[in-house]
Protein backbone atom coordinates (compact mmCIF):
# COMPACT_ATOMS: atom_id res chain seq x y z
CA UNK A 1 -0.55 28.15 -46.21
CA UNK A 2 -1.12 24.49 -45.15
CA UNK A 3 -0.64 23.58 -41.79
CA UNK A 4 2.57 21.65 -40.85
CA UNK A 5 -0.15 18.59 -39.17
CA UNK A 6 -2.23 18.01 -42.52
CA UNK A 7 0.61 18.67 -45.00
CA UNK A 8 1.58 15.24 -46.02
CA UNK A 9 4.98 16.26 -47.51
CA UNK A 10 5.52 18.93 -44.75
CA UNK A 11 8.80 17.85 -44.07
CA UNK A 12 8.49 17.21 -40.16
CA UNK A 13 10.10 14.19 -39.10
CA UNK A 14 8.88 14.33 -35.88
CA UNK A 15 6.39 12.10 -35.81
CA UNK A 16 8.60 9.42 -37.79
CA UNK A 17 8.68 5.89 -36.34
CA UNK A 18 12.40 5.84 -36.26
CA UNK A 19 12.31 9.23 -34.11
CA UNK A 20 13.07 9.41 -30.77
CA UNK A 21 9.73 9.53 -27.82
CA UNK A 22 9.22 13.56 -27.21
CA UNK A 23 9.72 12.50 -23.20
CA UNK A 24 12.40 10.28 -21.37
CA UNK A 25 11.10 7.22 -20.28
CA UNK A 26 10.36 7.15 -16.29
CA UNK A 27 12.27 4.81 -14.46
CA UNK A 28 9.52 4.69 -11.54
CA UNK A 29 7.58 1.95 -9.21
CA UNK A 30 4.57 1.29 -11.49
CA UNK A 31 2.04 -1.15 -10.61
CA UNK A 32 0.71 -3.81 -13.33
CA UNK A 33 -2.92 -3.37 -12.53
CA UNK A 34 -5.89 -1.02 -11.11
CA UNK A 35 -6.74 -1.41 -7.62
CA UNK A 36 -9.96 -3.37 -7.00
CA UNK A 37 -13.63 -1.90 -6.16
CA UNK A 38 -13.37 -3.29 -3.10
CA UNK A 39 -10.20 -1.83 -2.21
CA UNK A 40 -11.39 1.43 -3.29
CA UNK A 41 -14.92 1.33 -1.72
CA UNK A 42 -13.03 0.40 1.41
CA UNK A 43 -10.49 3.47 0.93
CA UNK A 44 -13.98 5.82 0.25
CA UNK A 45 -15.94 4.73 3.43
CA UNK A 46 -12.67 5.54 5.51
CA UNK A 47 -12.27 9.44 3.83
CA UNK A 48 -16.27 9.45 4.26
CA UNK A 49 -15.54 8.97 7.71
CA UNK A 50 -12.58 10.89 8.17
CA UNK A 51 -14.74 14.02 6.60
CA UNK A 52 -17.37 13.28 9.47
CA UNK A 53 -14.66 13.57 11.42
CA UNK A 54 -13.40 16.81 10.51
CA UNK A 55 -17.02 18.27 10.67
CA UNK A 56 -17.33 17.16 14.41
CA UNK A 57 -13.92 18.52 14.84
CA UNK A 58 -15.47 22.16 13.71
CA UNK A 59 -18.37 22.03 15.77
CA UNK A 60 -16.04 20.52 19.12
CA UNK A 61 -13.80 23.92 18.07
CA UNK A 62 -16.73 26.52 17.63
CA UNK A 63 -17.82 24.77 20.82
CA UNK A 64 -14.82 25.33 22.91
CA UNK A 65 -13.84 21.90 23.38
CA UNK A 66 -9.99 21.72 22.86
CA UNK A 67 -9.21 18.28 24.12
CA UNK A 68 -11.65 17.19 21.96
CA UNK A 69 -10.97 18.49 19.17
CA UNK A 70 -7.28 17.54 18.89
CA UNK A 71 -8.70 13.84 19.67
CA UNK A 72 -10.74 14.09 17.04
CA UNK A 73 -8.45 15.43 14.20
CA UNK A 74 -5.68 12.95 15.27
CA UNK A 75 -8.73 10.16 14.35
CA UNK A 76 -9.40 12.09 10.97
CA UNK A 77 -5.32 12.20 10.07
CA UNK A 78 -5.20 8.50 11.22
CA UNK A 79 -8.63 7.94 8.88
CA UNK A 80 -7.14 9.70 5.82
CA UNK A 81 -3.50 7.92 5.84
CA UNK A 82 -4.96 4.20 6.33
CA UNK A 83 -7.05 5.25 3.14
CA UNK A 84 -4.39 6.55 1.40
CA UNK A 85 -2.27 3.51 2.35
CA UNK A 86 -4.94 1.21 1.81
CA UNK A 87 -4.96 2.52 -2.06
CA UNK A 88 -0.73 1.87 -2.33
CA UNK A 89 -1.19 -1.97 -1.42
CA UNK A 90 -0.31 -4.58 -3.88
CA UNK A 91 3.14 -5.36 -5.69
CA UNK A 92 5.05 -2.61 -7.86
CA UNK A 93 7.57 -3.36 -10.25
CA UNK A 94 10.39 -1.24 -11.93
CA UNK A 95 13.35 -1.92 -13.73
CA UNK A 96 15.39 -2.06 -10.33
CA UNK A 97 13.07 -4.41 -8.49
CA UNK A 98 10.18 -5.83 -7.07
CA UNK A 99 8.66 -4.15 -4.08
CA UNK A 100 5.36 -5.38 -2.04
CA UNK A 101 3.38 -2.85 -0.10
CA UNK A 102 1.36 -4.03 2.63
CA UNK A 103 -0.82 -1.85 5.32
CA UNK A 104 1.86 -2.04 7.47
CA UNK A 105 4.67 -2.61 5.84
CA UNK A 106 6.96 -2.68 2.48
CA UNK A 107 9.56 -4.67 0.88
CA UNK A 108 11.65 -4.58 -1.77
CA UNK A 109 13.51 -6.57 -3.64
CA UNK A 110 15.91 -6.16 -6.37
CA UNK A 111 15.79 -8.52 -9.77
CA UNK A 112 18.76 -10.25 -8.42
CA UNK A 113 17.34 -11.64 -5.04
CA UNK A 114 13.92 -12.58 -6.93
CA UNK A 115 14.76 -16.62 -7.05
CA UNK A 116 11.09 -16.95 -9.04
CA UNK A 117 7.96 -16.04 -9.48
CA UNK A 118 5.04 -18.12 -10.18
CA UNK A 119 1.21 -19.01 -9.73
CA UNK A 120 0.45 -21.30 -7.30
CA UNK A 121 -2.68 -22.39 -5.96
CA UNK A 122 -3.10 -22.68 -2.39
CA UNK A 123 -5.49 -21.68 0.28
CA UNK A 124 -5.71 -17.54 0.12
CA UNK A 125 -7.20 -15.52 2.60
CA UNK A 126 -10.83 -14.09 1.29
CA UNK A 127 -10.48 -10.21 1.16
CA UNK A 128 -7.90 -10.27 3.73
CA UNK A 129 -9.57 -11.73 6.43
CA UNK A 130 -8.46 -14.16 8.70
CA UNK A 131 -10.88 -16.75 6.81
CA UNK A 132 -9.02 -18.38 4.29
CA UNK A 133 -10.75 -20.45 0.68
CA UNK A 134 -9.03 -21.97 -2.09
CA UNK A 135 -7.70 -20.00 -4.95
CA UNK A 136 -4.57 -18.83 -7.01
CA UNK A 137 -2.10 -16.61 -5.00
CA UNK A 138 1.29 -15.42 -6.72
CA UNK A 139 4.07 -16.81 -5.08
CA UNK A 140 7.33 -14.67 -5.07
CA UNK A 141 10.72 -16.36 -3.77
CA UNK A 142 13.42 -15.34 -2.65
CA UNK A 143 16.94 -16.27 -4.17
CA UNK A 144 18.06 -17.91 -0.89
CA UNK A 145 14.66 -19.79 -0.66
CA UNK A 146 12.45 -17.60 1.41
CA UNK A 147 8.70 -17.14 0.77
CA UNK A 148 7.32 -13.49 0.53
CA UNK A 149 3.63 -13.07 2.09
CA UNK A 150 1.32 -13.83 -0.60
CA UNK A 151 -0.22 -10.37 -1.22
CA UNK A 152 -2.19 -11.15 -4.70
CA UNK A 153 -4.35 -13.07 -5.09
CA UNK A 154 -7.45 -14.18 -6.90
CA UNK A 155 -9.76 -13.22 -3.43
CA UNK A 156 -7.74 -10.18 -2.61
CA UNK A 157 -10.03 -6.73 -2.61
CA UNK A 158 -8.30 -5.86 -6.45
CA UNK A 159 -9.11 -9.33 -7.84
CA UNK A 160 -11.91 -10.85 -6.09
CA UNK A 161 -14.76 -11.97 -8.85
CA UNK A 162 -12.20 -10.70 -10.97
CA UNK A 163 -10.21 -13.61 -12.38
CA UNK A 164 -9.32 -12.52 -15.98
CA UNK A 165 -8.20 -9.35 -14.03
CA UNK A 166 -5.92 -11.41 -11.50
CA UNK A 167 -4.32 -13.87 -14.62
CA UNK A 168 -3.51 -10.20 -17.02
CA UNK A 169 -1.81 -9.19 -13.47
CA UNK A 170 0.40 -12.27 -12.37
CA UNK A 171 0.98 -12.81 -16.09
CA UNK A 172 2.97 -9.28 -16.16
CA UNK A 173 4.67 -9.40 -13.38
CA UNK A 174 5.65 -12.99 -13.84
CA UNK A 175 6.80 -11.26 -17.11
CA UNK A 176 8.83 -8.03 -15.69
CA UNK A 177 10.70 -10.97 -13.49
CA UNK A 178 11.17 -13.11 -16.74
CA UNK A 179 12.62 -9.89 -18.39
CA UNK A 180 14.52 -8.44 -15.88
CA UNK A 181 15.65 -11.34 -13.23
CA UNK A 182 18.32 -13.90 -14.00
């Protein structure tokens, strides 16, 4: 008895190119690229710190030091969300929109208020710090003309020495809005 895998006139048309994917496709916020070492080295030191944190939160408890140790786990949950936060910035796409995550803040935008998107170069803040360096940012606009913050760029924590990495990025999304805006 062959197996249905290595039979090549099995009959199974499952695997046939015509056939249909064995999932539904997800219609989720996906974004184009990895996150950057140095936005991930940043997001380690912070749960490094948050599990100091929780340590000196153990010995405050075993201690008997209840003010403390609610102080101290509020720092740990504050700790753990900026790193998990921290990890989420950068620009997502779907087939409904654009949306830009920030620390602080998000914002979304559907295909149809996208007026274009494009790579510009302009002075770019270096690893988003006030100090600011030429370099290529990508430049979302609005349909009625307003500028979104410029959130990648080529000396942002995901692309900084990284350039081939920041073109393969702006290059899809400039795509998805090519696609899927007007």
């Amino acid at each position: 008895m062959s197996l249905p895998f290595l039979a090549a006139d099995s009959g199974h048309d499952e695997y046939a190119a015509d056939a249909a994917l064995p999932h539904r496709v997800q219609d989720g916020w996906v974004r184009p690229y990895r996150p950057g070492p140095w936005r991930v080295a940043a997001a380690a030191m912070l749960l490094m710190l948050a599990s100091y944190l929780l340590i000196a939160a153990v010995i405050m408890g075993l201690s008997g030091n209840g003010p403390g140790v609610a102080t101290t786990l509020g720092a740990a949950v504050l700790a753990i969300g900026c790193a998990l936060r921290l990890l989420r910035v950068g620009f997502w796409v779907s087939t409904r929109g654009l949306r830009q995550v920030g620390l602080l803040y998000t914002t979304t935008l559907s295909w149809d208020r996208v007026g274009s998107v494009r790579t510009a170069q302009q002075p770019v803040k270096w690893l988003g710090l006030p100090r600011t360096v030429q370099g290529q940012a990508l430049v979302v606009t609005r349909s009625n003309g307003q500028l979104l913050r410029p959130l990648l760029t080529d000396h942002s924590a995901d692309f900084l020495g990284r350039t081939e990495a920041f073109d393969q990025a702006a290059d899809a999304i400039e795509g998805w809005a090519a696609e899927l805006g007007r």
